[in-house]
Protein backbone atom coordinates (compact mmCIF):
# COMPACT_ATOMS: atom_id res chain seq x y z
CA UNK A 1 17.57 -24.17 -1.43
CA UNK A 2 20.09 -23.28 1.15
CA UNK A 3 19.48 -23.41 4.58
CA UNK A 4 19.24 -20.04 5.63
CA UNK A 5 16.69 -19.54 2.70
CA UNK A 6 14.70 -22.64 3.86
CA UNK A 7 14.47 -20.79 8.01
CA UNK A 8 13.46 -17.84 6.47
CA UNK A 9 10.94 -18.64 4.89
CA UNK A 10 10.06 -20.86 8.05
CA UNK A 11 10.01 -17.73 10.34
CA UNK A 12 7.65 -16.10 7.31
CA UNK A 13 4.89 -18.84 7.73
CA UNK A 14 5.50 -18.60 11.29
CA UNK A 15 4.59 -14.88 11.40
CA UNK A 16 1.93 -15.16 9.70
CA UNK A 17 -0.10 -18.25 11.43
CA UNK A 18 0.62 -17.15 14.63
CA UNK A 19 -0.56 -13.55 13.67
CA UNK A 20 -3.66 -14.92 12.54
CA UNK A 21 -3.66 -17.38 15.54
CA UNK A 22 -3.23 -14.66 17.94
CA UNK A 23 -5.72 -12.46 16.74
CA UNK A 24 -8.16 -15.02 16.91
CA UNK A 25 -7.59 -16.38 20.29
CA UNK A 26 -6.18 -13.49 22.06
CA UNK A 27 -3.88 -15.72 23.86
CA UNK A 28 -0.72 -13.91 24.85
CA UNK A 29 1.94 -16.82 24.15
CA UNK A 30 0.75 -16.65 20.35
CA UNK A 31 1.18 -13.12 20.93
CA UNK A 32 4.77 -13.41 22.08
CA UNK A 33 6.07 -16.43 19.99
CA UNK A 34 4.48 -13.76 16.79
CA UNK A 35 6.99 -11.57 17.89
CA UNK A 36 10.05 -14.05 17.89
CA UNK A 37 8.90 -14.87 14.59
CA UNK A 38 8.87 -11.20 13.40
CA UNK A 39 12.43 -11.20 15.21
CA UNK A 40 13.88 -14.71 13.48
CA UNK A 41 12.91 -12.84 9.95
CA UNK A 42 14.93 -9.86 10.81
CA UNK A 43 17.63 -11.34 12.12
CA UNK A 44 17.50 -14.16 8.72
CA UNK A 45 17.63 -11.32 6.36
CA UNK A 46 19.64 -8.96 7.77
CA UNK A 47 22.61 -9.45 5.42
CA UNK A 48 19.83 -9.09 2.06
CA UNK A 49 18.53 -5.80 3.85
CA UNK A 50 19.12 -2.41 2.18
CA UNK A 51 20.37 0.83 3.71
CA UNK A 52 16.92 2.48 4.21
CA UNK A 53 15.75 -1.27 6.67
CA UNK A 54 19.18 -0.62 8.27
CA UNK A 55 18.21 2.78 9.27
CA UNK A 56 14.58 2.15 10.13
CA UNK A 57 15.96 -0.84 12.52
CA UNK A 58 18.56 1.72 13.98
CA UNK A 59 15.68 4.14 14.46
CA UNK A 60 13.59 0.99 16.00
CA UNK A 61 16.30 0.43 18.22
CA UNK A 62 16.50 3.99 19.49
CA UNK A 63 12.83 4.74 19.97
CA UNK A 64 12.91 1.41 22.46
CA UNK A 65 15.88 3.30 23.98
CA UNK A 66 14.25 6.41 24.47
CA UNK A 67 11.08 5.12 25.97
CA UNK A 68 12.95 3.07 28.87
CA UNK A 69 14.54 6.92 29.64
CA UNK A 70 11.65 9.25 28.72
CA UNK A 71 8.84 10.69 31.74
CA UNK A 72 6.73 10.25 29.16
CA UNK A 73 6.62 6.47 28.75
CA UNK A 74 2.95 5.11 28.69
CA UNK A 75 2.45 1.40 30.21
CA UNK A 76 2.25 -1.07 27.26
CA UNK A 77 3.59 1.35 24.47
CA UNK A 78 6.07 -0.92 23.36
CA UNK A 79 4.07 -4.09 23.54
CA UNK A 80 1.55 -2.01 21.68
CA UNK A 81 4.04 -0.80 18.90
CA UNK A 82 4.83 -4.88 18.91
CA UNK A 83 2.17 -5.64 18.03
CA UNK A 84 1.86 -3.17 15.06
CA UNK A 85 5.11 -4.58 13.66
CA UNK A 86 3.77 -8.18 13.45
CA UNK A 87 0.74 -7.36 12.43
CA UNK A 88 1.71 -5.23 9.55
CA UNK A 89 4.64 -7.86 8.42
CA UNK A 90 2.13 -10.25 8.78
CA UNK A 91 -0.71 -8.49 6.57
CA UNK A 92 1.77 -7.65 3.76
CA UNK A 93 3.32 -11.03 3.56
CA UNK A 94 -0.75 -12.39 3.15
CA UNK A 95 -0.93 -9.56 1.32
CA UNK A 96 1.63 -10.87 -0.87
CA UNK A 97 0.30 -14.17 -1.68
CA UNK A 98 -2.67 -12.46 -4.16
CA UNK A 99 -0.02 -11.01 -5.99
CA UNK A 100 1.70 -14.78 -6.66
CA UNK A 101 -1.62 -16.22 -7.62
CA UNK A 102 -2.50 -13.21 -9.90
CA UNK A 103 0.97 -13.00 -11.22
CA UNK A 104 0.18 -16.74 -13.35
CA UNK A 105 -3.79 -15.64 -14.03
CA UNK A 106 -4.66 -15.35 -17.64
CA UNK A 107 -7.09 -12.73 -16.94
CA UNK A 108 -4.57 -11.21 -15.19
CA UNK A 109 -2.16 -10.73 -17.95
CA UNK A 110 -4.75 -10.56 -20.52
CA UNK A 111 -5.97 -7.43 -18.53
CA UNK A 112 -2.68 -5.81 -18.14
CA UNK A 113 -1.22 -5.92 -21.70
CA UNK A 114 -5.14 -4.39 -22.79
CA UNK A 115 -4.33 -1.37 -20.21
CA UNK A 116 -0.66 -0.90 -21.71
CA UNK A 117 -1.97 -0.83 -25.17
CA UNK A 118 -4.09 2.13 -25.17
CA UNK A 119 -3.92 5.48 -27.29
CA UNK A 120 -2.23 8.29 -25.48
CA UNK A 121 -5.64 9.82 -24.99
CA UNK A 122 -7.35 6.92 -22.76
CA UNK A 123 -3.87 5.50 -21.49
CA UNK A 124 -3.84 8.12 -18.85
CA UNK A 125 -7.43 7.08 -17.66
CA UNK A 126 -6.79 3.37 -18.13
CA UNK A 127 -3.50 2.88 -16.81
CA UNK A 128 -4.17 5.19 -13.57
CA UNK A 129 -8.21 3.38 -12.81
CA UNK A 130 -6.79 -0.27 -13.90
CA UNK A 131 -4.00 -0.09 -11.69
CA UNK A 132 -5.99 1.20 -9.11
CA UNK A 133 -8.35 -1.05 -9.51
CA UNK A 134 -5.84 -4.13 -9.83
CA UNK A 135 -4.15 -2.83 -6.59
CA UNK A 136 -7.23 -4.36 -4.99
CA UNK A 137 -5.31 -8.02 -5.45
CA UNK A 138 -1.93 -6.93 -5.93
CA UNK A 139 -1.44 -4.20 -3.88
CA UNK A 140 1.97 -3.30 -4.08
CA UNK A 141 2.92 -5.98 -6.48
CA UNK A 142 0.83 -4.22 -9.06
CA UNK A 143 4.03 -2.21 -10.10
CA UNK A 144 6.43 -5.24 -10.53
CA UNK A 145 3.92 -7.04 -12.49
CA UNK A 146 3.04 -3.92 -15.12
CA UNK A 147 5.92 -1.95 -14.85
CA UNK A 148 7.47 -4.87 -17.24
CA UNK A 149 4.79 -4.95 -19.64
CA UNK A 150 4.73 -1.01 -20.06
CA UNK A 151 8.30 -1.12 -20.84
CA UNK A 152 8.16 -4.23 -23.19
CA UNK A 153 5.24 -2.88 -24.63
CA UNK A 154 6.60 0.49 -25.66
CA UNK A 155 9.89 -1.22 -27.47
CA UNK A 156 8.01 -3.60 -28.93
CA UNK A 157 5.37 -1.42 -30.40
CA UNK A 158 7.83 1.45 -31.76
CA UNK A 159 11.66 0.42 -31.31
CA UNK A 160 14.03 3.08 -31.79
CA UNK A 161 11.33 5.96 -31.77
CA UNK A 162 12.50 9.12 -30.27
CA UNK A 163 9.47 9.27 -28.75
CA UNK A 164 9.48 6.67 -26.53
CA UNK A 165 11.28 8.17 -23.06
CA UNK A 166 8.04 10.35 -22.92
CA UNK A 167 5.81 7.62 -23.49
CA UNK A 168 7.31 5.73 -20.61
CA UNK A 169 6.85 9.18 -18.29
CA UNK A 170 3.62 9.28 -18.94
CA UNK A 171 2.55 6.02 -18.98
CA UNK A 172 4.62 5.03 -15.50
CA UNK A 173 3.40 8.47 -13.98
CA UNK A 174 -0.05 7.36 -14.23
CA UNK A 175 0.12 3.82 -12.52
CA UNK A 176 2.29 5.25 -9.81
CA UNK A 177 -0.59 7.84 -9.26
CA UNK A 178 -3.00 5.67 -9.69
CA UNK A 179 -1.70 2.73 -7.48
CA UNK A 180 -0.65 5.98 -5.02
CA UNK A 181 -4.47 7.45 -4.61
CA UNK A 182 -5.78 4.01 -4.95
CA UNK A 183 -5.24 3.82 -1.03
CA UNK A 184 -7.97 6.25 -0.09
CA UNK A 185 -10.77 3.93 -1.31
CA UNK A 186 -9.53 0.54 -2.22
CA UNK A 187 -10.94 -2.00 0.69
CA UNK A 188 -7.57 -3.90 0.98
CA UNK A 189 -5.27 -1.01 1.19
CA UNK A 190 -3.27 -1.05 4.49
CA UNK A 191 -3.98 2.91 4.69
CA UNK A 192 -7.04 2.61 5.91
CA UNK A 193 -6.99 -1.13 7.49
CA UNK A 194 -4.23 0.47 9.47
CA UNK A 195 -6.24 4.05 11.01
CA UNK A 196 -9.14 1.33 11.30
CA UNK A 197 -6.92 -0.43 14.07
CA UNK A 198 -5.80 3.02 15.96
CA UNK A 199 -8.90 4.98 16.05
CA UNK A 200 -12.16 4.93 16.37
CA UNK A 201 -15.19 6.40 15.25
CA UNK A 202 -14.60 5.83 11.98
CA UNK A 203 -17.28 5.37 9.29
CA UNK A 204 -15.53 2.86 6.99
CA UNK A 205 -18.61 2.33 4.39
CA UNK A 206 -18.07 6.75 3.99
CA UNK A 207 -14.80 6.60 3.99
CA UNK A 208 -14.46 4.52 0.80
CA UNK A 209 -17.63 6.68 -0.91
CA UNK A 210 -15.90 9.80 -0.30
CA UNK A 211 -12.74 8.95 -1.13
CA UNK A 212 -13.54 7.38 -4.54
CA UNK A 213 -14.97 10.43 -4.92
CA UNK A 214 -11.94 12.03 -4.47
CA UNK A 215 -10.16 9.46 -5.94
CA UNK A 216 -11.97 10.34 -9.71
CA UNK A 217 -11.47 14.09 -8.92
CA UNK A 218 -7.55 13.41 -8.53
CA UNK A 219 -6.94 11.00 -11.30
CA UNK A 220 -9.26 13.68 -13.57
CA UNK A 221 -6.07 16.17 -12.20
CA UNK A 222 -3.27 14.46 -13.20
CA UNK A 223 -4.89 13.74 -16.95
CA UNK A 224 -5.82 17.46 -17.09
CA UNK A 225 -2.01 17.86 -16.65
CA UNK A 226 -0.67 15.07 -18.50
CA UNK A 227 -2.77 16.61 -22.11
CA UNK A 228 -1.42 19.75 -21.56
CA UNK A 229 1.95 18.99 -20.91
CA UNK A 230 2.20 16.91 -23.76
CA UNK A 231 -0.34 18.48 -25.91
CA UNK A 232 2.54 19.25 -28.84
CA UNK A 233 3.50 15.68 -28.83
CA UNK A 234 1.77 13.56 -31.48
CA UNK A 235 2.59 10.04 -32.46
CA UNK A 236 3.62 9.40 -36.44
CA UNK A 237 0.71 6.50 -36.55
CA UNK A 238 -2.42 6.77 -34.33
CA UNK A 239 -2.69 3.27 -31.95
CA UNK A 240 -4.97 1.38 -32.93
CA UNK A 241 -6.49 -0.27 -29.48
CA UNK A 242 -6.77 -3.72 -28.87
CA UNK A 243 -10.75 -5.34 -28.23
CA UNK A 244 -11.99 -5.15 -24.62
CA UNK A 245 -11.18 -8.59 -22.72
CA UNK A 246 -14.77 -9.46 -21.37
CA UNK A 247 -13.81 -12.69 -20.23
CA UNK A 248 -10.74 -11.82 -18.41
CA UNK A 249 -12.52 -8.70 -17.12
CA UNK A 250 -15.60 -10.56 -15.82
CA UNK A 251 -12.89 -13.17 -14.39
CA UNK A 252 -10.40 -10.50 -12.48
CA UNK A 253 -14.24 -8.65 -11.17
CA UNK A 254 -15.53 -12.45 -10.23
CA UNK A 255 -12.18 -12.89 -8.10
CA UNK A 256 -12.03 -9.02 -6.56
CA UNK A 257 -16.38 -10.36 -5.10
CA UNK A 258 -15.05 -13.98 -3.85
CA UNK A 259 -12.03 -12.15 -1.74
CA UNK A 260 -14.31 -9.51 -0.73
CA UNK A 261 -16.86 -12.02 -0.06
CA UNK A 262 -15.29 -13.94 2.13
CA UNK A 263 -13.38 -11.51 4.10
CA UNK A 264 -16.86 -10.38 5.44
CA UNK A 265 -18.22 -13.67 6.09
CA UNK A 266 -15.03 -14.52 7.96
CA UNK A 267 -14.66 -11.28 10.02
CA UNK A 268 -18.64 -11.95 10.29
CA UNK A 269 -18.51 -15.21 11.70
CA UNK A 270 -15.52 -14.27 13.89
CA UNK A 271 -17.14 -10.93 15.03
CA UNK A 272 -13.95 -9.41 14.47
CA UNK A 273 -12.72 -6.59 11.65
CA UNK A 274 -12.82 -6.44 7.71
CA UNK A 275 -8.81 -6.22 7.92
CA UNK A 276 -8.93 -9.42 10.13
CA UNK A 277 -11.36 -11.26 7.59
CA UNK A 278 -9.05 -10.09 4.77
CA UNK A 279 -5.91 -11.50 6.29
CA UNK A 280 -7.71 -15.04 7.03
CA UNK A 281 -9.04 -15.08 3.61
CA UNK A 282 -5.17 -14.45 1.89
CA UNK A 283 -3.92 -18.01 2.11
CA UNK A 284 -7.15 -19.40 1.29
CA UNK A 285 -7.41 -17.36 -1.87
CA UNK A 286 -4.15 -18.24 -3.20
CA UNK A 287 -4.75 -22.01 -2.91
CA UNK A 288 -8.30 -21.27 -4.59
CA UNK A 289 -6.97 -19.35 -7.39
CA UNK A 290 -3.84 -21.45 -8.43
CA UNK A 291 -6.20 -24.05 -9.04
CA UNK A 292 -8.86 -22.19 -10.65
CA UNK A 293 -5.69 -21.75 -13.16
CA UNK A 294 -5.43 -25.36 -13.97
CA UNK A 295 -8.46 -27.15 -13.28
CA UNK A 296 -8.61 -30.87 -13.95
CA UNK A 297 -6.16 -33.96 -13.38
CA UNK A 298 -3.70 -31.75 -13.33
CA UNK A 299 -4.85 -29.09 -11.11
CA UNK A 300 -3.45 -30.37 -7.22
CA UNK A 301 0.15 -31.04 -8.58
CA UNK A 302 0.30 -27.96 -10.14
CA UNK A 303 -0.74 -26.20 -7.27
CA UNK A 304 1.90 -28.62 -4.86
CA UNK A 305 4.15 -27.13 -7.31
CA UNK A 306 3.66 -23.29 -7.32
CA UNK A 307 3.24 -23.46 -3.60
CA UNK A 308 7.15 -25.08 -2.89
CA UNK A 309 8.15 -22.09 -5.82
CA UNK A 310 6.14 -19.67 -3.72
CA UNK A 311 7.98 -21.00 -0.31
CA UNK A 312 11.45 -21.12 -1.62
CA UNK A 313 11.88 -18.52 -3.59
CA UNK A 314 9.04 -15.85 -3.19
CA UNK A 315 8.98 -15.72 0.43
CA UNK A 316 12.29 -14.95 1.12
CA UNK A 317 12.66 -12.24 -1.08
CA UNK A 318 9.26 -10.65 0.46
CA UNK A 319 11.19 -10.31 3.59
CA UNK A 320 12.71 -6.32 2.95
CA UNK A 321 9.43 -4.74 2.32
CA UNK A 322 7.95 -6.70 5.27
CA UNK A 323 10.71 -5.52 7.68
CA UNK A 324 10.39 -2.09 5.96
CA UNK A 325 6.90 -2.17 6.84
CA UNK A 326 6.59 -3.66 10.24
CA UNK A 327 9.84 -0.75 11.46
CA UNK A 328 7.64 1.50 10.12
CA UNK A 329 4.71 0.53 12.37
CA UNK A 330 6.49 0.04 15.22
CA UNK A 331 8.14 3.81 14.84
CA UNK A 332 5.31 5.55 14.32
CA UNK A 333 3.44 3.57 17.02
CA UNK A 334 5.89 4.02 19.40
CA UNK A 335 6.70 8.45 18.74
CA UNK A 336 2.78 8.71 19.04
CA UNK A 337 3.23 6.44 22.67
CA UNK A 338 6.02 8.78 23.67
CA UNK A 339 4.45 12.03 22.70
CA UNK A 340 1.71 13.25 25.03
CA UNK A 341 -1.24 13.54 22.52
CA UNK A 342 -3.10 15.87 24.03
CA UNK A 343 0.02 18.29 25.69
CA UNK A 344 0.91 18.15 21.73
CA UNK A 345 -2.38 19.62 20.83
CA UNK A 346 -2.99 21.83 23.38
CA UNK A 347 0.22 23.36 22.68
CA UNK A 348 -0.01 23.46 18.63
CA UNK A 349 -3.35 24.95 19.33
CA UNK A 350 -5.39 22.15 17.32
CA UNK A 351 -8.53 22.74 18.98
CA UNK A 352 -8.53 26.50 17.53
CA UNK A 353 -8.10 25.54 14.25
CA UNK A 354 -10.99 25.48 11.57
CA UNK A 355 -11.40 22.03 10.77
CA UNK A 356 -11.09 22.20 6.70
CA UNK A 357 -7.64 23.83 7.19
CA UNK A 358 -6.62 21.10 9.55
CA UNK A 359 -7.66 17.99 7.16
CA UNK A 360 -6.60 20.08 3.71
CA UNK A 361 -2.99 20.70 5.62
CA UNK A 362 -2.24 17.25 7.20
CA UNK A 363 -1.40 15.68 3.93
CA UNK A 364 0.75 18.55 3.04
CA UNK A 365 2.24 18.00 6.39
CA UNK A 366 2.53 13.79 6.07
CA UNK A 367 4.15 14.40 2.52
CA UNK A 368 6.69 16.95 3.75
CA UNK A 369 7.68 14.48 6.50
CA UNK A 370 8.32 11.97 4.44
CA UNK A 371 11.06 13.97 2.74
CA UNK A 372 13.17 12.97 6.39
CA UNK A 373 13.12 9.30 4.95
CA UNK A 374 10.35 8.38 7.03
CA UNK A 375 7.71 6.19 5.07
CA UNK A 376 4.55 7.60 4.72
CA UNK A 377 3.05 4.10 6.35
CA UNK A 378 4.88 5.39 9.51
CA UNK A 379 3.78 8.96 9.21
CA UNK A 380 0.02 7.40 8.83
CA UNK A 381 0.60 5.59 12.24
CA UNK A 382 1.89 8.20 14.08
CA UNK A 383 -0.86 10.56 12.98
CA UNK A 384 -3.53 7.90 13.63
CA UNK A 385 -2.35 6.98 16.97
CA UNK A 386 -2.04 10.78 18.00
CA UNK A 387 -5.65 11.37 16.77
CA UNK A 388 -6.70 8.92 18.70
CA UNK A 389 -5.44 9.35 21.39
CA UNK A 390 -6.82 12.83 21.82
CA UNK A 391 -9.89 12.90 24.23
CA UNK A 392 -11.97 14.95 21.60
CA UNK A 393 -11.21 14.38 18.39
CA UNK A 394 -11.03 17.72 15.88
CA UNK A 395 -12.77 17.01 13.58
CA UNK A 396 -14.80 14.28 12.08
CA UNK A 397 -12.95 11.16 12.74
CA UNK A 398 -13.86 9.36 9.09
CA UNK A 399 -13.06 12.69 7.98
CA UNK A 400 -9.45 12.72 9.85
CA UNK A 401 -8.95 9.28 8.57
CA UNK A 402 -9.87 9.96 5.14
CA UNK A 403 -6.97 13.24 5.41
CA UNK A 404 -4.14 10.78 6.93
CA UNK A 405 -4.48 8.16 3.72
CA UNK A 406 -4.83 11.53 1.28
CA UNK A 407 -1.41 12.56 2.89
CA UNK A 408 0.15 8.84 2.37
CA UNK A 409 -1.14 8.79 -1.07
CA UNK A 410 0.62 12.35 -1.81
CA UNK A 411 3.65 11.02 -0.46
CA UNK A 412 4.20 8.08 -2.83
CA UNK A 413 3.82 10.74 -5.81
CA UNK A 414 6.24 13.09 -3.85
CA UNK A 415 8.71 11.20 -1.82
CA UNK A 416 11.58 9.37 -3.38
CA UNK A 417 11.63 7.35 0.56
CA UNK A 418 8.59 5.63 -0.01
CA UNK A 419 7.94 2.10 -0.72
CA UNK A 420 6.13 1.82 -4.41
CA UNK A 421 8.95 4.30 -5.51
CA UNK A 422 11.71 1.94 -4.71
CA UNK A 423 10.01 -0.71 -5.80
CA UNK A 424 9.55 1.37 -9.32
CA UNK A 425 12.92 2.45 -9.41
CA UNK A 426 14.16 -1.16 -8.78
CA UNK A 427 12.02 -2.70 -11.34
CA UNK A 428 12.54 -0.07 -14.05
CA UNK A 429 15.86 1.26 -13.88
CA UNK A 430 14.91 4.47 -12.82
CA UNK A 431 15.96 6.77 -9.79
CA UNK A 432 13.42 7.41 -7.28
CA UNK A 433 13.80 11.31 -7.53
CA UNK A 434 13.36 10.96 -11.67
CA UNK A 435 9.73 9.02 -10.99
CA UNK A 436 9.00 11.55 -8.42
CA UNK A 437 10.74 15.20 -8.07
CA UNK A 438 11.13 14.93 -11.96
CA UNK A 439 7.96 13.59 -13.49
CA UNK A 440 5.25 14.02 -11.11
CA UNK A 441 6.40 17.55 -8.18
CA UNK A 442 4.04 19.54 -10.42
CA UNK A 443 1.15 16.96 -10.17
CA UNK A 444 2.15 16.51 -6.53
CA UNK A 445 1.78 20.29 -5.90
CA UNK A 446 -1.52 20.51 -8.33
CA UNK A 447 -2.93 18.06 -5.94
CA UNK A 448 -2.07 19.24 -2.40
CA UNK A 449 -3.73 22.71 -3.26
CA UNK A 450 -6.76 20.81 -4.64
CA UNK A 451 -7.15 19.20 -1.30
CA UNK A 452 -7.64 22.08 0.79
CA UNK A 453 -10.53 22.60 -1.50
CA UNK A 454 -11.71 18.69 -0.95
CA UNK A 455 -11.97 19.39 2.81
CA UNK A 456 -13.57 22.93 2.42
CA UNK A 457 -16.75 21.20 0.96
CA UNK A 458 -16.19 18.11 3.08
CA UNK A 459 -16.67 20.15 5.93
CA UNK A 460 -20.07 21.19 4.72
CA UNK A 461 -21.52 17.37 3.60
């Protein structure tokens, strides 16, 4: 392991203790030696960064520029936007360690190759609701763990058929839509752990009711227009699926209740959040699991083991979508800071405006914006911190929170800038605008309509 390798990943475990630490205690030094840590991992993988981290850290740097110059300048906005960054490079880096534990789980696999092997007339439904629902460990790393099996799958069930570039539209369409709408429900997507953190109000136990609600009507969408858009195309041989993996279903659920479970007891027992229960529970979890894997004699050393793989080589390459996110969160936290909320509304007339049109709009609006190679994530922030910064919000704040995550999800089906797209594109050999302006504008567009319809009856609940 080379050096530089070996202080990155350093300045990774040092991000995230002294997040965790800092939250805790509310002591300022943790707070400030978080952010050197947050610094030491941009500055350690700047030469492994891509063009889009180059321009979010030029954008970064400008926004700090601005609001040394700008009237507008609010006292603390930048140690406020700091403290998004780390927070949100923390989270996804804990985030990240579920994904390495599940990655090597049985279940896990056993799980994923039964979701890949289903006829075309369940895929849709089991590929788009599994991924979701797998997203609840994985998050992000859901794609890079069954994008691989889809494609391996498909060759290795019918090599050579002409067929086959459909089947992998269809069935990568419906885990980027699922893992996409996933983040209006699921309890450890940073959607909603992030609005959580900027405004308040916010009923979280309705949020996730309505939006799995929403979440059923969507998905029931896109396989409305997946039959009919391949209703002429029929396989030579019907599929014959594989039996349902009880074990490795009751397994992956028994897992999903113990992370759950503990995140409340620790945000419980601390008297803090959910998200802060779910962060403090990460590293625990991974430890937990990996030995679950390999119980017995062997168990510890095989754990010693996946933990120095995990620190030299998983860590380090974590570090792009961790600076992606944490620019992100320090952009949009830092526009809303600069941006005089309630000027801003007064002047776009928000108050005037009937409050289904605003929430059916805004994630027309968040997609759209996204187009500008902003990430939804920072679009999200932005929005949240403007909300909540207004002295009256609206409309309903769980409501308003519920519309911002609805616009991030439409975004990762519609933007080729956001994060699961990239990741996609980089694990399947596809171009971001193929996986999005190619396969899934007409499902995008399907689904921004329907939500103006969402928020009409919303408005009435």
């Amino acid at each position: 392991m080379s050096q530089s390798r070996s202080l990155l990943s350093a300045a990774i475990v040092a991000i995230m203790a002294f997040e965790i630490c800092a939250r805790l205690t509310g002591l300022d030094p943790l707070r400030w030696t978080a952010w050197a840590a947050m610094g030491g991992v941009i500055v350690l993988s700047f030469r492994h960064l891509s063009g889009r981290e180059y321009y979010l850290l030029g954008a970064s740097v400008l926004a700090t520029v601005v609001a040394f110059w700008t009237p507008f300048n609010k006292p603390g906005v930048i140690e406020g936007a700091l403290d998004q960054a780390s927070f949100l490079m923390a989270f996804i880096l804990l985030l990240g360690l579920l994904h390495e534990a599940a990655a090597t789980s049985p279940s896990v696999s056993e799980l994923g190759g039964y979701l890949t092997r289903q006829p075309p007339r369940r895929r849709y439904y089991a590929l788009n609701g599994g991924t979701a629902i797998m997203s609840i460990l994985f998050n992000v790393g859901v794609v890079s763990f069954l994008v691989p099996l889809i494609q391996r799958g498909i060759h290795h069930a019918s090599p050579g058929d002409s067929l086959n570039p459909i089947r992998e539209r269809r069935q990568l369409s419906a885990l980027l839509r699922g893992f996409a709408w996933s983040v209006i429900w699921s309890p450890t997507a940073i959607a909603p752990l992030v609005l959580m953190e900027l405004m308040h109000g916010v009923d979280r136990g309705r949020w996730i009711l309505l939006g799995l609600g929403t979440f059923f009507c969507v998905m029931a969408l896109g396989g409305i227009e997946d039959q009919l858009r391949y209703r002429r195309r029929h396989a030579a041989r019907p599929m014959v699926p594989p039996p349902f993996p009880r074990h490795a279903a009751v397994m992956f659920l028994a897992a999903c209740c113990w992370l759950l479970g503990m995140s409340g007891t620790i945000a419980w027992l601390t008297g803090d959040t959910i998200v802060f229960g779910l962060v403090v529970s990460c590293p625990v979890m991974l430890v937990g699991w990996l030995w679950a894997q390999n119980r017995g004699d062997e168990g510890w050393p095989f754990v010693r083991s996946r933990l120095g793989g995990i620190y030299r080589d998983s860590l380090p390459k974590a570090a792009p979508v961790a600076v992606t996110l944490a620019c992100s969160g320090y952009i949009g936290r830092m526009l809303a800071g600069l941006i005089p909320a309630q000027e801003l509304g007064q002047a776009l007339g928000i108050d005037a405006v009937p409050d289904y049109v605003l929430l059916g709009l805004l994630p027309s609006v968040i997609a759209l914006l996204s187009l500008s190679a902003l990430s939804p994530i920072m679009m999200a922030i932005f929005f949240g911190s403007l909300f909540g910064a207004l002295p009256v919000m609206p409309a309903d704040p769980t409501l308003i929170a519920l519309s911002i995550s609805c616009g991030w999800a439409l975004a990762m089906t519609f933007s080729p800038f956001s994060t699961v797209v990239l990741l996609t594109g980089r694990v399947s050999g596809l171009a971001p605008v193929t996986l999005t302006w190619r396969w899934n504008l007409t499902f995008s567009l399907l689904a921004a309509v329907f939500l103006i319809g969402v928020f009409r009856v919303l408005t009435f609940l």
